[in-house]
N, C-alpha and C. Protein backbone atom coordinates (compact mmCIF):
# COMPACT_ATOMS: atom_id res chain seq x y z
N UNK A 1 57.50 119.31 103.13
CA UNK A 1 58.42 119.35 104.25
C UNK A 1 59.23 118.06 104.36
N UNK A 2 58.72 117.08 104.23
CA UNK A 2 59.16 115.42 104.11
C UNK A 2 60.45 116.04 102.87
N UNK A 3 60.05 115.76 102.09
CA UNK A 3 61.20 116.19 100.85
C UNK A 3 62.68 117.04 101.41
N UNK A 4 62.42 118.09 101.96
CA UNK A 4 63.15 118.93 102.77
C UNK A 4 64.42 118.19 103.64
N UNK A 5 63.17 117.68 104.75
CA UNK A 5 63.80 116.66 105.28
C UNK A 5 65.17 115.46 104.56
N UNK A 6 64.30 115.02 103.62
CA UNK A 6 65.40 114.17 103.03
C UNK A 6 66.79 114.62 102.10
N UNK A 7 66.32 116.02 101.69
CA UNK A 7 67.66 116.30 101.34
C UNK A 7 68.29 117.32 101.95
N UNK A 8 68.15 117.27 103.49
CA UNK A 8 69.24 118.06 104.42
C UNK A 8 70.01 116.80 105.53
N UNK A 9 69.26 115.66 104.95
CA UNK A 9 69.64 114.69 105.89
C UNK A 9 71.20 113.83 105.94
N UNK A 10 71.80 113.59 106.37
CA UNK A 10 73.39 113.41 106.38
C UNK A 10 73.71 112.27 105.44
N UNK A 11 74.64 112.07 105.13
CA UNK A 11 74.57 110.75 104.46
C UNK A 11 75.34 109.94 105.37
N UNK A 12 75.25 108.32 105.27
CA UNK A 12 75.98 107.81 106.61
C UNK A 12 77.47 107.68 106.37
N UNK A 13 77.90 107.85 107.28
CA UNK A 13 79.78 108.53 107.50
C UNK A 13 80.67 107.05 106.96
N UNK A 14 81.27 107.38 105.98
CA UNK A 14 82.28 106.06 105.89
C UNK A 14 83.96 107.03 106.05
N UNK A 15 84.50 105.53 106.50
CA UNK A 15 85.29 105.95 107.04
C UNK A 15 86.64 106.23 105.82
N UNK A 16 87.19 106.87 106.23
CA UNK A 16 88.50 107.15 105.06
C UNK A 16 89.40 106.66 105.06
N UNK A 17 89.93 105.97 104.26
CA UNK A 17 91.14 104.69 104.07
C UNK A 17 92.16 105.21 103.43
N UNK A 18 93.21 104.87 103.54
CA UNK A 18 94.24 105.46 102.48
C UNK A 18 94.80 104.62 101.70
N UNK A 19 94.31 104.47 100.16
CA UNK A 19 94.42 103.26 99.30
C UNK A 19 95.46 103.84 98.21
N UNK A 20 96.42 103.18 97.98
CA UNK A 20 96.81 103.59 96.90
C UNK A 20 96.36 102.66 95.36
N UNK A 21 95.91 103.84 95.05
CA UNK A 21 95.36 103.89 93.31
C UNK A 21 96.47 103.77 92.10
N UNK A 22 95.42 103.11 91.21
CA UNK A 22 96.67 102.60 89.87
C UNK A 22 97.76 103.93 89.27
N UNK A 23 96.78 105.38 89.63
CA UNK A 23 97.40 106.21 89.04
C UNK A 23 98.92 106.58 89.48
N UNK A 24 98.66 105.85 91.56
CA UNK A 24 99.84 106.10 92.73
C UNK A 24 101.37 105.52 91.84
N UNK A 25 100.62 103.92 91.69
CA UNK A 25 101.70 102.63 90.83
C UNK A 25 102.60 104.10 90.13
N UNK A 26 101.68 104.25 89.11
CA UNK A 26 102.41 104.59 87.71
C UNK A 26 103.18 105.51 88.41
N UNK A 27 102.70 106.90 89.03
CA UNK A 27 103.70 107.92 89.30
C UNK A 27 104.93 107.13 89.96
N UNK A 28 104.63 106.64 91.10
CA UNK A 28 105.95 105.99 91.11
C UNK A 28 106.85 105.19 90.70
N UNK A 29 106.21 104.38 89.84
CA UNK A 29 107.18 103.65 88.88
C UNK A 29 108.22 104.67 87.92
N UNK A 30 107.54 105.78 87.77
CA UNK A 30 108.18 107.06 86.45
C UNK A 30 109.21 107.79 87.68
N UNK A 31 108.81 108.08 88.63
CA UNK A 31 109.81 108.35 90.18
C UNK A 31 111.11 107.46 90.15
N UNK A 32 110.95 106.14 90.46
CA UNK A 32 111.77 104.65 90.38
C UNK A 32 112.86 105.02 89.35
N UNK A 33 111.77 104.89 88.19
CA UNK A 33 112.95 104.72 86.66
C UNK A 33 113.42 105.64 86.46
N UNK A 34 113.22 107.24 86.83
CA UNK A 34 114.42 108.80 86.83
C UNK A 34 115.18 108.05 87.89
N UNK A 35 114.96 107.79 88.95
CA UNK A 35 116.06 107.74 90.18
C UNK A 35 117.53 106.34 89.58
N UNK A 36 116.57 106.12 89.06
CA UNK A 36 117.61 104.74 88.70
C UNK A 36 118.28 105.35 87.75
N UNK A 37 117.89 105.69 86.66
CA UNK A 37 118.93 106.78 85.35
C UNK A 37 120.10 107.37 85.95
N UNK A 38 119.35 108.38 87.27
CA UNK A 38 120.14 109.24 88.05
C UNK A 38 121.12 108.29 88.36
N UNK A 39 120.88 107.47 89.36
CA UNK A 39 122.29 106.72 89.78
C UNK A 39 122.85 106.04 88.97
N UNK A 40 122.14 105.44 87.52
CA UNK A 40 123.49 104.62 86.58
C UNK A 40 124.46 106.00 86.19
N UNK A 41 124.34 107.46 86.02
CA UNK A 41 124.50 108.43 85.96
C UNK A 41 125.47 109.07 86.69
N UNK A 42 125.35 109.30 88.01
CA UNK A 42 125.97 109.59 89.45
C UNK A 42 127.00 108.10 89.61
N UNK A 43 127.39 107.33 89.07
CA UNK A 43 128.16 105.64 89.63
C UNK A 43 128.39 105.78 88.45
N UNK A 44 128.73 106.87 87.19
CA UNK A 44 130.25 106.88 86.46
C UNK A 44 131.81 107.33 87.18
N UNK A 45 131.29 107.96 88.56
CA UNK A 45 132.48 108.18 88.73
C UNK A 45 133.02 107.32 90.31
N UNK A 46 134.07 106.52 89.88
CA UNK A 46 134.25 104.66 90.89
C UNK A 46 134.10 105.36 91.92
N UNK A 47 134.72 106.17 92.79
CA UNK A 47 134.21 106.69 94.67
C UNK A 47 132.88 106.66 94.54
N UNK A 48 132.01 107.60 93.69
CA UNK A 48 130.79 108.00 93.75
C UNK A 48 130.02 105.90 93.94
N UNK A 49 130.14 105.49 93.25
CA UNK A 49 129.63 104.45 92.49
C UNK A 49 129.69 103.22 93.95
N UNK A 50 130.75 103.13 94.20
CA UNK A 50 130.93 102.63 95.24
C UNK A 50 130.20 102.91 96.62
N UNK A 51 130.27 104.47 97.19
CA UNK A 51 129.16 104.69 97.99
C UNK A 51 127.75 104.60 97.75
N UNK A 52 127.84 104.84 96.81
CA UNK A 52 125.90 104.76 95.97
C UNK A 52 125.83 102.87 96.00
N UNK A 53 126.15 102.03 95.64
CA UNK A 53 126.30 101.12 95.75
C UNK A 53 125.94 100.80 97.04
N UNK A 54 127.24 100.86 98.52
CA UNK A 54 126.75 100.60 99.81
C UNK A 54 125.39 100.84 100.42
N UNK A 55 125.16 102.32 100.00
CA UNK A 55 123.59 102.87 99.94
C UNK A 55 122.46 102.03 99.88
N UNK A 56 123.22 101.80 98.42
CA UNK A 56 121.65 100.96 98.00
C UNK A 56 121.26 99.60 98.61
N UNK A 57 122.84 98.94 98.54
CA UNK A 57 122.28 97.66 99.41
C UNK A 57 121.47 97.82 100.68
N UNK A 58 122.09 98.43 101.52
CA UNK A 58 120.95 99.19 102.71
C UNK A 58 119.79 99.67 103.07
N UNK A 59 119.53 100.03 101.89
CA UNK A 59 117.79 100.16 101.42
C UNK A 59 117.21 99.37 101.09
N UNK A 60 118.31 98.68 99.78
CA UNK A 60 117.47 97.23 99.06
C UNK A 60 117.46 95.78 100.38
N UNK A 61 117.93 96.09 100.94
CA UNK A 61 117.84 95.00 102.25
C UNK A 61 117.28 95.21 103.26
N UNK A 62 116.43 96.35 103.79
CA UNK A 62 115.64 97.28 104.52
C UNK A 62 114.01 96.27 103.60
N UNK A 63 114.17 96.99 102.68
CA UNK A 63 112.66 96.51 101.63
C UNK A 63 112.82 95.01 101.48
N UNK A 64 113.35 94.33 101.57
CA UNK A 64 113.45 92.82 101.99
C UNK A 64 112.83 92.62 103.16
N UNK A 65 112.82 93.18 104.38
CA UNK A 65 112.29 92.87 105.14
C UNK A 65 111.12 93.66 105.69
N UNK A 66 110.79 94.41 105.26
CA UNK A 66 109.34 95.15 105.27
C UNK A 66 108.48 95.02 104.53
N UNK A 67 108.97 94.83 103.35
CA UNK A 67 107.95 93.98 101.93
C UNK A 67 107.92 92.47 102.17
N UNK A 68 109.03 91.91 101.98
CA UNK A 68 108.91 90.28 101.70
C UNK A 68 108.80 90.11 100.60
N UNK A 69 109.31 88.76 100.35
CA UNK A 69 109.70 88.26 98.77
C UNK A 69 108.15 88.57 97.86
N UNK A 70 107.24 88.68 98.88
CA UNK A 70 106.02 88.46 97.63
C UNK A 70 105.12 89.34 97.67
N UNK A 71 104.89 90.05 96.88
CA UNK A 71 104.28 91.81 96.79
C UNK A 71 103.39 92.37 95.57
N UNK A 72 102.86 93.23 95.57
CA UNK A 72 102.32 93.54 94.38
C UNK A 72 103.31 95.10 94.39
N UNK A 73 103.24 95.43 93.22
CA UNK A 73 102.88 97.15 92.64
C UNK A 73 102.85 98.19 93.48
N UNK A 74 100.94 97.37 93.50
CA UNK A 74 100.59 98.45 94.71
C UNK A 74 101.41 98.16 95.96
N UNK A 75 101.24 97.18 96.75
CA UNK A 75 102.14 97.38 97.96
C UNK A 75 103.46 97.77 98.23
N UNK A 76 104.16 97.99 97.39
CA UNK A 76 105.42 98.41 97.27
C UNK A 76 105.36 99.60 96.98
N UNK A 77 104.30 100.33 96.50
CA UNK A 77 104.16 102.07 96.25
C UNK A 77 103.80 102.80 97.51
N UNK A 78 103.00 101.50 98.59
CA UNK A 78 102.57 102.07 99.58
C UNK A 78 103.73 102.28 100.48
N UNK A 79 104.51 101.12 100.75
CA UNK A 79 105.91 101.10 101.08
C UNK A 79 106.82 102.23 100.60
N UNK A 80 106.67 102.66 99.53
CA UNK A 80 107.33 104.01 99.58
C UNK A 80 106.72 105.48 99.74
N UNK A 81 105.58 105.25 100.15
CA UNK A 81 105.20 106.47 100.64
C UNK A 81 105.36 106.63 101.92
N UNK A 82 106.14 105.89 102.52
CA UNK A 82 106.46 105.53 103.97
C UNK A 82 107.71 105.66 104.17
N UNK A 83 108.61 105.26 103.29
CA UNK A 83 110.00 105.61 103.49
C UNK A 83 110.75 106.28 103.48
N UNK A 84 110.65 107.63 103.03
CA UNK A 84 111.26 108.64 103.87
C UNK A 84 111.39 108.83 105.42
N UNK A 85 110.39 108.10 106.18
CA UNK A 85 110.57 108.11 107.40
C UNK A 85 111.85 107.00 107.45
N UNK A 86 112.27 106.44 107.37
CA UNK A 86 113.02 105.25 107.22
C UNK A 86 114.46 105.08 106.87
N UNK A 87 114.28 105.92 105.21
CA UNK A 87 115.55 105.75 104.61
C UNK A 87 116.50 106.54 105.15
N UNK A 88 116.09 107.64 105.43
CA UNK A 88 117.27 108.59 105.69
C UNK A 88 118.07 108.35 106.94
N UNK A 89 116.90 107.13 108.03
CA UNK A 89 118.22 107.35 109.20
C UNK A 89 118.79 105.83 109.04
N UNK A 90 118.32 104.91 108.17
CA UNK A 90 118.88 104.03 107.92
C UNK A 90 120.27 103.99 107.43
N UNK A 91 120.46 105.28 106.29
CA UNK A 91 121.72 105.47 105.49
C UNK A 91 122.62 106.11 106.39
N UNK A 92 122.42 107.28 107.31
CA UNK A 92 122.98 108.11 108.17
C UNK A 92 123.58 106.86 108.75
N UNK A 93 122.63 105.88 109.33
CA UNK A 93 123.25 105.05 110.38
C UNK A 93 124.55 103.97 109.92
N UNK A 94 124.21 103.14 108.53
CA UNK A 94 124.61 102.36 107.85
C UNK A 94 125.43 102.29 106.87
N UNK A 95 125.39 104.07 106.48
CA UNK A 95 126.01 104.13 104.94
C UNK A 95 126.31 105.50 104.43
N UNK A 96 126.50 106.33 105.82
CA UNK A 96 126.43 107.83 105.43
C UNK A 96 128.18 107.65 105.13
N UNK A 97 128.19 108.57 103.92
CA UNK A 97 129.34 109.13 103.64
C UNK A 97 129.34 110.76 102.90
N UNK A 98 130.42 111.07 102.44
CA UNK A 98 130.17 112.79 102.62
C UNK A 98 129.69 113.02 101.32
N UNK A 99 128.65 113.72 101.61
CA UNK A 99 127.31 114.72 100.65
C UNK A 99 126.50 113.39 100.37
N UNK A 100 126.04 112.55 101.08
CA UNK A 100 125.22 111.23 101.15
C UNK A 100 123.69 112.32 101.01
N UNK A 101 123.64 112.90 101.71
CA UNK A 101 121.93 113.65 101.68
C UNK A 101 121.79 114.25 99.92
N UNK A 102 122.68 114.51 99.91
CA UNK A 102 122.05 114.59 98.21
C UNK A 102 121.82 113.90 97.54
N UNK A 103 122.04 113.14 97.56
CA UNK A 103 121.90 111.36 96.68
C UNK A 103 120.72 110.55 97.16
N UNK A 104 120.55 111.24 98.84
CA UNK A 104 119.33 109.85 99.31
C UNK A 104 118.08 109.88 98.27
N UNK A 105 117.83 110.93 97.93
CA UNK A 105 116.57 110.31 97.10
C UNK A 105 116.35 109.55 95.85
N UNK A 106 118.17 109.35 95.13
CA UNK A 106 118.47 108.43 94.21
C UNK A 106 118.54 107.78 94.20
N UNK A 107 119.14 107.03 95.64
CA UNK A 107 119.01 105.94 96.16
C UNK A 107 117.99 105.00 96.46
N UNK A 108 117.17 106.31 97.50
CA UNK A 108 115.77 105.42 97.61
C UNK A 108 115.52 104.94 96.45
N UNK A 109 114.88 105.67 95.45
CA UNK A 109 113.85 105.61 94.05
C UNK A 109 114.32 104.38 93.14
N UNK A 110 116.02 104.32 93.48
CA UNK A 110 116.69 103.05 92.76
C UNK A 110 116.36 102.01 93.21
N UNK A 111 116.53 101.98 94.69
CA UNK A 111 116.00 100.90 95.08
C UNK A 111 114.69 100.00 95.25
N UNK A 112 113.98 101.10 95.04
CA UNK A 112 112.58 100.45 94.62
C UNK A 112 112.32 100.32 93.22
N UNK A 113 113.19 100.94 92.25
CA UNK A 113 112.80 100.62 90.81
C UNK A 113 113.35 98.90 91.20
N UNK A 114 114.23 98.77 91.40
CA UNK A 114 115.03 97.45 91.23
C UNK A 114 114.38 96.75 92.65
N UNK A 115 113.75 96.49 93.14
CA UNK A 115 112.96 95.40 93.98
C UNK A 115 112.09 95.32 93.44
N UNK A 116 111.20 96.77 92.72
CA UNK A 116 109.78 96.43 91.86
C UNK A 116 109.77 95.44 90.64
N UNK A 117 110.62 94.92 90.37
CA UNK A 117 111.06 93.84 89.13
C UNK A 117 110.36 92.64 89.68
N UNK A 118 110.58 91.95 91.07
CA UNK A 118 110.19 91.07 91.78
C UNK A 118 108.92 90.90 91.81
N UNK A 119 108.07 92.27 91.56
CA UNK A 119 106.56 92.10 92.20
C UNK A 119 106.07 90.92 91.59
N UNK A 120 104.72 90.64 91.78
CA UNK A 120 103.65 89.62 91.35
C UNK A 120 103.35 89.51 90.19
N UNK A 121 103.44 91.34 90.19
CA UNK A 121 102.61 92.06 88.91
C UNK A 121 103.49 92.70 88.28
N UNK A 122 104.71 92.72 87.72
CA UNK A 122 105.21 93.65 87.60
C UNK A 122 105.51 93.81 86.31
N UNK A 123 105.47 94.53 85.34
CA UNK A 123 105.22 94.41 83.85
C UNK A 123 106.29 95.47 83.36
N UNK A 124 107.35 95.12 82.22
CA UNK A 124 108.06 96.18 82.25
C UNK A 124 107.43 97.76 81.13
């Protein structure tokens, strides 16, 4: 009965964290470097290039001040699992121009390929 006991018995509760893992890095780094293709891609044509441009500074100067000059990998992956709350009314507010919502996610992804250069860790 002792025996019984011990293996119906609970195990003690830890709590659940939300960590991002090396595997998080990589997917988003491979996220980053399509989005960035996309926009050297999308900024062959000068209007296009120019708004994608304003865009990006707006983001890339957003992640200046929510990251800070000194970061890892990981913290900057966590930072973008967060920014969709963020980017989109940042650009609306700062940098919307017409058919801007199709592009925001080129934008974002660019902009974190190109701040992720900065990290601590950042290896090409």
């Amino acid at each position: 009965m002792a025996a019984r006991r011990v293996l119906f018995q609970r195990a003690p509760r830890r709590e659940l964290t939300s960590r991002v893992v090396a595997a998080d890095v990589d997917s988003a780094r491979r996220d980053w470097e399509d989005a960035y293709r996309r926009l050297e891609e999308e900024s062959k044509d000068p209007l296009r290039e120019e708004r994608l441009r304003l865009q990006l500074e707006v983001v890339f100067d957003e992640l200046r001040k929510r990251v800070g000059s000194r970061f890892t990998l990981e913290e900057l992956t966590g930072a973008y699992h967060e920014s969709d709350a963020w980017v989109r009314g940042l650009v609306a507010e700062r940098a919307a121009a017409p058919g801007w919502p199709r592009t925001l996610s080129v934008v974002e992804g660019a902009a974190f390929h190109i701040y992720s250069r900065g990290a601590l860790d950042y290896a090409p």
